[in-house]
Protein backbone atom coordinates (compact mmCIF):
# COMPACT_ATOMS: atom_id res chain seq x y z
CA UNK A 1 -24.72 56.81 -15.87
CA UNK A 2 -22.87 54.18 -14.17
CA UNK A 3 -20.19 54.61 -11.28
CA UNK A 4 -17.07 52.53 -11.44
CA UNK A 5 -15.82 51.38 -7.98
CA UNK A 6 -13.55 48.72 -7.08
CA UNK A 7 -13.68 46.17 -4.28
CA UNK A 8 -12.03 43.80 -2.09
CA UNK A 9 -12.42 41.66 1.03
CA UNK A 10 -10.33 42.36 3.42
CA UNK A 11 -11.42 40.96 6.89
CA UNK A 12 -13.08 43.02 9.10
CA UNK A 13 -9.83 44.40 11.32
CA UNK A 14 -8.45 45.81 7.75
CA UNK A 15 -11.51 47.24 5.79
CA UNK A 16 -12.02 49.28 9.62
CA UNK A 17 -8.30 50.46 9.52
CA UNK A 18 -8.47 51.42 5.96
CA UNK A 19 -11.85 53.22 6.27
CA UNK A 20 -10.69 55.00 9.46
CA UNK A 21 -6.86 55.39 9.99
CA UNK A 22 -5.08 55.17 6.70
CA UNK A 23 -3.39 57.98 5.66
CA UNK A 24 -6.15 58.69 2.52
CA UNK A 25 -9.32 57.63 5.68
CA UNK A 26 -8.17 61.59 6.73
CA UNK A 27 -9.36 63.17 3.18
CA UNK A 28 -12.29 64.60 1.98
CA UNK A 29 -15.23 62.01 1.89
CA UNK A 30 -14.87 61.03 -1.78
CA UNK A 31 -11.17 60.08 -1.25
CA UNK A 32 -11.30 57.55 1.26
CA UNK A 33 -11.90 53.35 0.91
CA UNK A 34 -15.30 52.95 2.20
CA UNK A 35 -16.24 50.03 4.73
CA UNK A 36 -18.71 48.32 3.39
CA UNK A 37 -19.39 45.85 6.58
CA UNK A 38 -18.64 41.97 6.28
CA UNK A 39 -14.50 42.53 5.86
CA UNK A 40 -15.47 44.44 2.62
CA UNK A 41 -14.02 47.65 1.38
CA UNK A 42 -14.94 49.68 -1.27
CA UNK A 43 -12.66 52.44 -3.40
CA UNK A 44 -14.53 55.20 -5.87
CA UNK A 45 -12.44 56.05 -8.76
CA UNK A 46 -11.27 59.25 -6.70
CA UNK A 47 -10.69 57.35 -3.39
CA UNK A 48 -8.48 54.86 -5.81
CA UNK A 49 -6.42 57.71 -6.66
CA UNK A 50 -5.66 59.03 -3.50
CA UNK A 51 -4.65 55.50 -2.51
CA UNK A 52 -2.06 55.04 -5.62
CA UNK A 53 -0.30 58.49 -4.32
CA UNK A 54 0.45 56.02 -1.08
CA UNK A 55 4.18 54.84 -1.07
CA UNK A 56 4.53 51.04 -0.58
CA UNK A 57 5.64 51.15 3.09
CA UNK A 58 2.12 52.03 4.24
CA UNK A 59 -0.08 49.84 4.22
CA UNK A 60 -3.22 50.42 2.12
CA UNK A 61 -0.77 51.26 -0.88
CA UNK A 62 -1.98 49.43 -4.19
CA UNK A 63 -0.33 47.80 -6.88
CA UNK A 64 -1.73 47.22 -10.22
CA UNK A 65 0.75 44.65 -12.36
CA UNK A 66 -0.20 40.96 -14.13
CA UNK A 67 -1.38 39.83 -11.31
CA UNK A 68 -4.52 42.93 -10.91
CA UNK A 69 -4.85 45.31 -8.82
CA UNK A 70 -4.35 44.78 -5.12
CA UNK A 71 -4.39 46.21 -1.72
CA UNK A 72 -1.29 45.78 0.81
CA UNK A 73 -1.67 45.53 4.18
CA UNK A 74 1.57 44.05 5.76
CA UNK A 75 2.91 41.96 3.53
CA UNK A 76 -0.96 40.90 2.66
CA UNK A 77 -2.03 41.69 -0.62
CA UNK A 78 -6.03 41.72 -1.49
CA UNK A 79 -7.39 41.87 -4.89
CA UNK A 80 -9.65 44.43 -5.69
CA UNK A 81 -12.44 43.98 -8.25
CA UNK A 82 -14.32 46.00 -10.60
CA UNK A 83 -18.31 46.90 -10.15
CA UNK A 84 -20.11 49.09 -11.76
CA UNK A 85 -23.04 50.73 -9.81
């Protein structure tokens, strides 16, 4: 069986401050972004829905519209992407 997860690049700085001092980093394991080293992070399908709970002034808040899914960070948005594992 295959696990969906989504990712983005993010720089370095971000994927940190998502993995470690977002509001969702502070959850149980399988609810936070995951840095994946080399400005990458990486969301499970549970992690991705802790993050849409996020209101969209904090950062790390994602939309999902026409124009994909994305990441905020400021007013930076980051697309996330689809894998399957």
């Amino acid at each position: 069986m295959s696990e969906q997860s989504w990712v983005a690049d993010v720089g370095d700085e971000h994927a940190h401050w998502l993995a470690t001092e977002s509001r969702t980093a502070r959850l149980a394991r399988e609810y936070r972004p995951m840095d994946e080293g080399e400005g990458r992070i990486r969301y499970s399908a549970r992690a991705l829905g802790a993050a849409r709970e996020l209101g969209e002034e904090e950062d790390g808040y994602l939309t999902d519209d026409g124009e994909g899914l994305r990441v905020w960070i400021g007013d930076d948005a980051f697309e996330l992407e689809l894998e399957e594992r």
